[in-house]
N, C-alpha and C. Protein backbone atom coordinates (compact mmCIF):
# COMPACT_ATOMS: atom_id res chain seq x y z
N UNK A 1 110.92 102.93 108.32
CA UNK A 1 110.72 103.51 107.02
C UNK A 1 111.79 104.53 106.67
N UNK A 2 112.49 104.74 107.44
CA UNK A 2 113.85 106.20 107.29
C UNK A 2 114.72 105.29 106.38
N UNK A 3 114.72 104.28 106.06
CA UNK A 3 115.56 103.47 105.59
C UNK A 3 115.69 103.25 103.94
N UNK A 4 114.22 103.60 103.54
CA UNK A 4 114.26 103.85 102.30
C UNK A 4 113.72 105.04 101.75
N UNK A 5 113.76 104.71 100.41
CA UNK A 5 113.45 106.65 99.65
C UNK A 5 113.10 106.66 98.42
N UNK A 6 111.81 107.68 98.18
CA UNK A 6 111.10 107.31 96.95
C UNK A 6 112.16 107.50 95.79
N UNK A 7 112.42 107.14 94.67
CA UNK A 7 113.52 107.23 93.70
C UNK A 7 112.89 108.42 92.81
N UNK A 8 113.89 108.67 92.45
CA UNK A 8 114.18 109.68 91.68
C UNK A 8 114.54 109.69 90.10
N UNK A 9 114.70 110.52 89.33
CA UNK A 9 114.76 110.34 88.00
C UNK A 9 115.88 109.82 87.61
N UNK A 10 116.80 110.73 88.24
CA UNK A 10 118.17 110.49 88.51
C UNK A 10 118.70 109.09 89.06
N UNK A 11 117.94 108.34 89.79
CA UNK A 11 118.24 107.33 90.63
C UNK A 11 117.79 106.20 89.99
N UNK A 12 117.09 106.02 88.72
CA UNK A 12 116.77 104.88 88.15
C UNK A 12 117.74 104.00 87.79
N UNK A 13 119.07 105.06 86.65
CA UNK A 13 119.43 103.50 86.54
C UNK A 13 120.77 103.15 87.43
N UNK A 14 120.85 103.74 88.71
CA UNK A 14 121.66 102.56 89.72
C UNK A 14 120.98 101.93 90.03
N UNK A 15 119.76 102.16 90.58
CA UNK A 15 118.97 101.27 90.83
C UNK A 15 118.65 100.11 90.41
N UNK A 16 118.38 100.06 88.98
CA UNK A 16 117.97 99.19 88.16
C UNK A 16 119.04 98.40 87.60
N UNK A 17 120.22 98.57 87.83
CA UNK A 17 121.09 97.79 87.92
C UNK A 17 121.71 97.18 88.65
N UNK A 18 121.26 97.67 90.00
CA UNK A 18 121.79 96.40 91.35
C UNK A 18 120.14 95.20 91.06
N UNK A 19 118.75 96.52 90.88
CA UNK A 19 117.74 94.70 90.83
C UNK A 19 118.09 94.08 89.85
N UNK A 20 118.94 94.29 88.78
CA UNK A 20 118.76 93.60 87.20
C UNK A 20 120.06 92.52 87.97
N UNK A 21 120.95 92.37 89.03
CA UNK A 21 121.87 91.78 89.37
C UNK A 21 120.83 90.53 90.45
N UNK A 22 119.95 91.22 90.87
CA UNK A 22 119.47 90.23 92.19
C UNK A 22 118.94 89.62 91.54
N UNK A 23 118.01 89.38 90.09
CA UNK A 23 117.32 88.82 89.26
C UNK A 23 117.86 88.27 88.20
N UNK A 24 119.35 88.14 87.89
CA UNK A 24 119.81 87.74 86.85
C UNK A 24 119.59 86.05 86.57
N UNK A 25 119.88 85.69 87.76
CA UNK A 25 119.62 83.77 87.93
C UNK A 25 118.05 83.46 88.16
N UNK A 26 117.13 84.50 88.24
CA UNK A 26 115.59 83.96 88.57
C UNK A 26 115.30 83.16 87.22
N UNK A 27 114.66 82.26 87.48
CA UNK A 27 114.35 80.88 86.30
C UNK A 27 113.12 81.47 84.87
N UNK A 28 112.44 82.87 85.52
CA UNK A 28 111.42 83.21 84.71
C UNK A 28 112.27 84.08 84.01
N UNK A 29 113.50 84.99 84.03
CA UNK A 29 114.37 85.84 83.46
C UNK A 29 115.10 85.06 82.40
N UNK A 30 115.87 83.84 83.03
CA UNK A 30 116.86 82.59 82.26
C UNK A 30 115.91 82.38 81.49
N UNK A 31 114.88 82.00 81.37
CA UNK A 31 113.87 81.52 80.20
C UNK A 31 113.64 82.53 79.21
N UNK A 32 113.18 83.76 79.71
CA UNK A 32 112.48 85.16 78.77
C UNK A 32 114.34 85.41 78.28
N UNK A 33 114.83 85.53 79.22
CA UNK A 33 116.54 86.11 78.56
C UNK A 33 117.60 84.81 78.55
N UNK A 34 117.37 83.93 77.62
CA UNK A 34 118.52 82.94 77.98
C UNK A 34 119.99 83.35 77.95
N UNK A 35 120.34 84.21 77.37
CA UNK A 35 121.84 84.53 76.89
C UNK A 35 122.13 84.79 77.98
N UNK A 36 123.19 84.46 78.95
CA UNK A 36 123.27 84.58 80.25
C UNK A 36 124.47 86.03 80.28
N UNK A 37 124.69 86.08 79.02
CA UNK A 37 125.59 87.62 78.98
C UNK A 37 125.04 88.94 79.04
N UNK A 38 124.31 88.34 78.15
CA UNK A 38 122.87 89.99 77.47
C UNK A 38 122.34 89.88 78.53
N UNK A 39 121.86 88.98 78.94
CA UNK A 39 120.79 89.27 80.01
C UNK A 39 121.12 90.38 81.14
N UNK A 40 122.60 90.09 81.24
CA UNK A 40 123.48 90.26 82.90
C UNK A 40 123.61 92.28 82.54
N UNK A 41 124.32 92.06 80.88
CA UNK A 41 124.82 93.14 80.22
C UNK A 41 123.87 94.50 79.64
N UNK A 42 122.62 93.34 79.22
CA UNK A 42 122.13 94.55 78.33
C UNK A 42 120.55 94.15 79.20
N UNK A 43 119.58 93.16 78.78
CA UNK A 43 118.56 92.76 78.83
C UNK A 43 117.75 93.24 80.10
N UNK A 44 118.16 92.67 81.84
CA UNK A 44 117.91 93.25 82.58
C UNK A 44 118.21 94.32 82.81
N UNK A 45 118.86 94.65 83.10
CA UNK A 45 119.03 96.84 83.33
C UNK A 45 117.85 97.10 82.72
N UNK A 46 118.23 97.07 81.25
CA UNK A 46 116.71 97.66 80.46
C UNK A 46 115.42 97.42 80.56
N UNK A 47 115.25 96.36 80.89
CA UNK A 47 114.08 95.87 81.63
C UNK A 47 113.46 96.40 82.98
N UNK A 48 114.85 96.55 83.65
CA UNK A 48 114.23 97.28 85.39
C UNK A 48 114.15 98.68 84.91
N UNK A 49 115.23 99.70 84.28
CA UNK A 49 115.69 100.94 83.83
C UNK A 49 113.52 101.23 83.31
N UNK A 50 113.84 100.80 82.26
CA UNK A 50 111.81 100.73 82.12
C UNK A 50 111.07 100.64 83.31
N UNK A 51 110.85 99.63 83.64
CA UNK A 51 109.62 99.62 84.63
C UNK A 51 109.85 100.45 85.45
N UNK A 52 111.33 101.18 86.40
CA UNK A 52 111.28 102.41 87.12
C UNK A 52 110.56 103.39 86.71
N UNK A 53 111.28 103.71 85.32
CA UNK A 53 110.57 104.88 84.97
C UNK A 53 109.17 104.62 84.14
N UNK A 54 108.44 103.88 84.23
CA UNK A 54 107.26 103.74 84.41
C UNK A 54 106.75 103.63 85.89
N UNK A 55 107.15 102.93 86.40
CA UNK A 55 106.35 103.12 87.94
C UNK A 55 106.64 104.15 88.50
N UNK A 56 107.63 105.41 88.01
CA UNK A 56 107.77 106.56 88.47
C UNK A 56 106.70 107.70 88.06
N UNK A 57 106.00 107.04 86.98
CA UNK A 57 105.02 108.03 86.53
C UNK A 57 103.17 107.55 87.29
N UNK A 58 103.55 105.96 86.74
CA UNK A 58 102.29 105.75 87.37
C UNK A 58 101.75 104.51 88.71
N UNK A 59 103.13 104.49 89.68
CA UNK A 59 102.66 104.09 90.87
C UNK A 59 103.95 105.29 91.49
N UNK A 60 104.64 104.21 92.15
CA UNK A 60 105.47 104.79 93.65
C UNK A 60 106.65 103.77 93.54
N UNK A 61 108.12 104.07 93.20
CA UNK A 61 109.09 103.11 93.43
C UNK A 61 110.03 103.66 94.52
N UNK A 62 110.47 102.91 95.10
CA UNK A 62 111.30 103.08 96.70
C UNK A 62 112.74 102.15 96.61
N UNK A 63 113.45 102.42 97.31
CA UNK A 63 114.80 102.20 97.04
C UNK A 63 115.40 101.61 98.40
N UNK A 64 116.13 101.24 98.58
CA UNK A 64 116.86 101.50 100.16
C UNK A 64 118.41 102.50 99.94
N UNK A 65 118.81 103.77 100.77
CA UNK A 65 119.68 104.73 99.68
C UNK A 65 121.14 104.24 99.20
N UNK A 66 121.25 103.76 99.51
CA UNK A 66 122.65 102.88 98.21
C UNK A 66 122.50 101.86 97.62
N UNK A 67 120.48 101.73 97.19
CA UNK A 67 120.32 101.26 95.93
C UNK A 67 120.62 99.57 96.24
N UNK A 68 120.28 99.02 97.96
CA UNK A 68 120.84 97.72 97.22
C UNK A 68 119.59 97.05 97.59
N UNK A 69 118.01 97.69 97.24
CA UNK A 69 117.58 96.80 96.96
C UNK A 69 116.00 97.86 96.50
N UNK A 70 115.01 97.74 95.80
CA UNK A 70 113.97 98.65 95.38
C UNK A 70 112.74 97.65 95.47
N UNK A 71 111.29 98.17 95.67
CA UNK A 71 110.06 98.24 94.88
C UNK A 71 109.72 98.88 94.24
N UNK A 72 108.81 98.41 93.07
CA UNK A 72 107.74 99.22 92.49
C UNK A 72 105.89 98.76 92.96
N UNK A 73 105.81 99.81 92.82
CA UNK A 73 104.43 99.09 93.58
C UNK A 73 103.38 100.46 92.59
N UNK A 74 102.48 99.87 91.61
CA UNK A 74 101.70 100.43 90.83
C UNK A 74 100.01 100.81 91.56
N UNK A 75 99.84 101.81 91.00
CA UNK A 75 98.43 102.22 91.54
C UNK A 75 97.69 102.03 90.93
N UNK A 76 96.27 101.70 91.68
CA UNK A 76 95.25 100.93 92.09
C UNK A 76 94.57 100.62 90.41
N UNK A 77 94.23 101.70 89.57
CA UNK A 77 93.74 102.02 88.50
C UNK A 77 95.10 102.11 87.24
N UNK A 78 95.75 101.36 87.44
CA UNK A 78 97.61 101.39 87.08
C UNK A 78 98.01 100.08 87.07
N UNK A 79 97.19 98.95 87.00
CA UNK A 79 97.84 97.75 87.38
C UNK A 79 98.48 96.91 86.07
N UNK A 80 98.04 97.85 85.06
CA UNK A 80 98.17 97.28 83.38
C UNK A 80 99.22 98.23 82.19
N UNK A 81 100.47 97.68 81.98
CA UNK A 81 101.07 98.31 81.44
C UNK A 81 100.72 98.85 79.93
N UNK A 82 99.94 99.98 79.40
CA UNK A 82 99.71 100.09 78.40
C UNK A 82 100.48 101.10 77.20
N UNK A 83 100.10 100.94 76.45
CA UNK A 83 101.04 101.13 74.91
C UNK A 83 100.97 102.63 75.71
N UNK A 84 100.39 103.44 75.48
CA UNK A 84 100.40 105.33 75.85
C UNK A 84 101.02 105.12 76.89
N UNK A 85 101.29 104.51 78.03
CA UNK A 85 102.03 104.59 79.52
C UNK A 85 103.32 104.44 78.77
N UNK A 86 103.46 103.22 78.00
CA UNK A 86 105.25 102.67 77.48
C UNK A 86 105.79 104.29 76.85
N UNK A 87 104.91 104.83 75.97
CA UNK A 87 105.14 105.52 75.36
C UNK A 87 105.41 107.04 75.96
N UNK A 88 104.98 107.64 76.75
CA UNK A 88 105.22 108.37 78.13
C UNK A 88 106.15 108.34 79.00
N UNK A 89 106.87 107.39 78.54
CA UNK A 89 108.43 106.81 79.56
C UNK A 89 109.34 106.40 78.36
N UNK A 90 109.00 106.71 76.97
CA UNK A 90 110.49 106.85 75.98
C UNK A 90 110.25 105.04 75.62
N UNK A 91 109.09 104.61 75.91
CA UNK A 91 108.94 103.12 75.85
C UNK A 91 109.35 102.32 74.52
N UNK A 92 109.30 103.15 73.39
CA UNK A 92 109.17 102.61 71.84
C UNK A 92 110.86 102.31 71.64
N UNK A 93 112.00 102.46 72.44
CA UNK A 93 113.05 102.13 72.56
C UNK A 93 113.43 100.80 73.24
N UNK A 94 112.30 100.76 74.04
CA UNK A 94 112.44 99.26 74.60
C UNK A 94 112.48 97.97 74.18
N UNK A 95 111.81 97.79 73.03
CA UNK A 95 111.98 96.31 72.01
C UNK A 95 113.59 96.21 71.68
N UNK A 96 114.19 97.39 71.51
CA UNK A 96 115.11 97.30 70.70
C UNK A 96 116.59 97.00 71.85
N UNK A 97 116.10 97.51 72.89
CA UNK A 97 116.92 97.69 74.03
C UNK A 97 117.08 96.15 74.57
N UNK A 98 116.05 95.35 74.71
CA UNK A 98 116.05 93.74 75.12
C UNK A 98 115.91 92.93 74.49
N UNK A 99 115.99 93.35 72.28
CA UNK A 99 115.86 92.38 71.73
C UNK A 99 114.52 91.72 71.19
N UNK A 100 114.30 91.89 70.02
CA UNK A 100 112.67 91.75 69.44
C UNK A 100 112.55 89.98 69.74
N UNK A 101 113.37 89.22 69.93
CA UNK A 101 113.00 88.13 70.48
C UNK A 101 113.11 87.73 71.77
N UNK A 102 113.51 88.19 72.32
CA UNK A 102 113.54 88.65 74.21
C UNK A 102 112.11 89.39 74.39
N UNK A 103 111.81 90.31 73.67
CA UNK A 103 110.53 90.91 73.83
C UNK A 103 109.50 90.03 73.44
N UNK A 104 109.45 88.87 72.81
CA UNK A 104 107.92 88.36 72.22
C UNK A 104 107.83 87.01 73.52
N UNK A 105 108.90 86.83 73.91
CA UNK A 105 109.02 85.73 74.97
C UNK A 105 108.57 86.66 76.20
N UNK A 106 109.05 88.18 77.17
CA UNK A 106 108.38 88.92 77.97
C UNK A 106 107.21 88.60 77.95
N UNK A 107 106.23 89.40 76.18
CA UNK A 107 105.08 89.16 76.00
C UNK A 107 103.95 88.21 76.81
N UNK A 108 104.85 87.22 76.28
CA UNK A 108 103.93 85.66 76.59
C UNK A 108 103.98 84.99 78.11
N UNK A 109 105.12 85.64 78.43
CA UNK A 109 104.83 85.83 79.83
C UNK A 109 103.82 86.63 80.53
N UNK A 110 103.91 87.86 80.20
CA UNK A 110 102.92 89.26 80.77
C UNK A 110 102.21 88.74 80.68
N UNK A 111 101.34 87.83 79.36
CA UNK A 111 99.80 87.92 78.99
C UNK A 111 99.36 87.11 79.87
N UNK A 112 100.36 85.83 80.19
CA UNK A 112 100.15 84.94 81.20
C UNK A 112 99.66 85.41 82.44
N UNK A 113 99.92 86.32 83.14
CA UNK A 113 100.33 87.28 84.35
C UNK A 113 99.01 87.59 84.44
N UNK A 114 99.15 88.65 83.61
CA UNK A 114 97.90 89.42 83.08
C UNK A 114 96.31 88.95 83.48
N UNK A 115 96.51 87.91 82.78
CA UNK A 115 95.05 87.22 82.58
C UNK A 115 94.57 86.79 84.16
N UNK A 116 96.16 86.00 84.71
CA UNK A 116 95.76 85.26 85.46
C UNK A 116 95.27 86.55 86.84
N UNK A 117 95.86 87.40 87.21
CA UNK A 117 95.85 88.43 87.79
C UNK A 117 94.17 88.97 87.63
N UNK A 118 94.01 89.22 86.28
CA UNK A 118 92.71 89.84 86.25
C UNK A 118 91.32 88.61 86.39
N UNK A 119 91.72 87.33 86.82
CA UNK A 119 90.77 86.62 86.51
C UNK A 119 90.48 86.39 88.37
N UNK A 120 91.89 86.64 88.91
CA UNK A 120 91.77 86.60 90.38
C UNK A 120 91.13 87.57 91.51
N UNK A 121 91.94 88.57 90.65
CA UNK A 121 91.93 89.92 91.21
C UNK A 121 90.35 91.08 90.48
N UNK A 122 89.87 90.90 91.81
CA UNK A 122 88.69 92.13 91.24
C UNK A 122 88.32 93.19 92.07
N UNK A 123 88.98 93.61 92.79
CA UNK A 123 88.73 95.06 93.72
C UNK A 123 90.01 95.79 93.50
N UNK A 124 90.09 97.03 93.51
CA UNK A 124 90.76 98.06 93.67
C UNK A 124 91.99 97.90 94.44
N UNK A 125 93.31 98.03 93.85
CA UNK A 125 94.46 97.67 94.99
C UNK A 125 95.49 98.46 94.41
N UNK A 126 96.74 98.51 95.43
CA UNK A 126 98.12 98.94 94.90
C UNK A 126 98.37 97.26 94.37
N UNK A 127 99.14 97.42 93.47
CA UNK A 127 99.85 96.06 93.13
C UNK A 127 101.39 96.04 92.95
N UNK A 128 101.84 95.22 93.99
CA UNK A 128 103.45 94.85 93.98
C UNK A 128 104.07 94.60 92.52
N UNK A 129 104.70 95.40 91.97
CA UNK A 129 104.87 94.61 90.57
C UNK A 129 106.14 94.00 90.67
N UNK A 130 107.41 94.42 91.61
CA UNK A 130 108.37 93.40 91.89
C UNK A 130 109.26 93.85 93.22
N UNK A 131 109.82 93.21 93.82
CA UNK A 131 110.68 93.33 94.90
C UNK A 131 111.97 93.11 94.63
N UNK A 132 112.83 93.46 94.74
CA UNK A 132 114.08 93.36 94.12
C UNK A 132 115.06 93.68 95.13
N UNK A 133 116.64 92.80 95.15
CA UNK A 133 117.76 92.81 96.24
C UNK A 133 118.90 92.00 95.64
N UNK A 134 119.70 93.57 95.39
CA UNK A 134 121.03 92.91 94.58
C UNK A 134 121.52 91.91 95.53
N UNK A 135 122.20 90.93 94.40
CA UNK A 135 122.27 89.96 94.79
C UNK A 135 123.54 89.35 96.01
N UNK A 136 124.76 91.03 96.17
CA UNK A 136 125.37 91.12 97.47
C UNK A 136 124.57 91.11 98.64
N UNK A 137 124.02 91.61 98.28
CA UNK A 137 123.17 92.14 99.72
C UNK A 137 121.68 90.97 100.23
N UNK A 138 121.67 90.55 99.47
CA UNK A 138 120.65 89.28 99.90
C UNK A 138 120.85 88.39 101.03
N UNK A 139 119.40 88.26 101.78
CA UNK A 139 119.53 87.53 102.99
C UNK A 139 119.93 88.58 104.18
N UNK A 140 119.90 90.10 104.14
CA UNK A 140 119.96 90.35 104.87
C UNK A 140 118.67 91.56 105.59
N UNK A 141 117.50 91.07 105.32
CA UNK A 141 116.49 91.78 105.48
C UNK A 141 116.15 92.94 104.37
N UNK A 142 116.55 93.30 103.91
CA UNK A 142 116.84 94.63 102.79
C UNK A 142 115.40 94.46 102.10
N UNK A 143 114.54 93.45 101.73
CA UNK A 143 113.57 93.03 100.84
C UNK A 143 112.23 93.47 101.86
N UNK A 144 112.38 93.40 103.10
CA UNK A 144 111.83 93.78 104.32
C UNK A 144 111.83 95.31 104.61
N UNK A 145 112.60 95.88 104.43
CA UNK A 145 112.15 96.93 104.68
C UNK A 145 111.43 98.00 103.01
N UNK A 146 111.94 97.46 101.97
CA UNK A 146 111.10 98.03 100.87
C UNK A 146 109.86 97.95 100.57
């Protein structure tokens, strides 16, 4: 566990720009972000850059310290991203940051998630919300120790 370190305010967006690199080719990103430029350029960053600083308020995000690879992992009563949480983390910038049609495609994903999650899931838990490992550094355990 010396290996990684809870992140910091300061530490979001390197962070969120080596996971927005390990996730750029995932098939559920290419779909929600097809533009394979924006996505790389603008779309992911802003996407991870958010959920840090949301899971910095309401779970626990961890890093490994030169950032080349993070979790977020949300608490127990925290498993649902809501409008007052977005809004608590500067959230109302975010449509605009990934694109009001990048955002309605997210949407329809989440709700997907969402549902299916709450139809599975019924006891009290931390919940993994993503694992992330820029995409240099992949394959070499890094995802393992976060």
């Amino acid at each position: 566990m010396e290996n990684i370190i809870r992140l910091t305010k300061d530490q979001v967006t390197p962070a969120a720009m080596a996971v927005a690199r390990g996730f750029q080719d995932y098939p559920l990103f290419v779909r929600v972000f097809p533009d394979a430029s924006e996505r790389e350029r603008k779309s992911l960053p802003n996407f991870f850059e958010f959920l840090f600083k949301y899971g910095a308020l309401y779970g626990e995000v961890y890093a490994t310290p030169n950032f080349e690879g993070a979790a977020l992992w949300l608490l127990p009563d925290k498993v649902h991203i809501t409008f007052l949480g977005m809004m608590r983390v500067r959230g109302f910038q975010f449509p605009f940051k990934v694109g009001l049609k990048n955002l309605s495609r997210l949407m329809k994903c989440d709700k997907f998630t969402t549902e299916t999650h709450d139809r599975l899931v019924k006891s009290p838990h931390w919940y993994l919300f993503f694992l992330g490992v820029d995409t240099i550094h992949q394959g070499k355990g890094i995802g393992s120790s976060c």
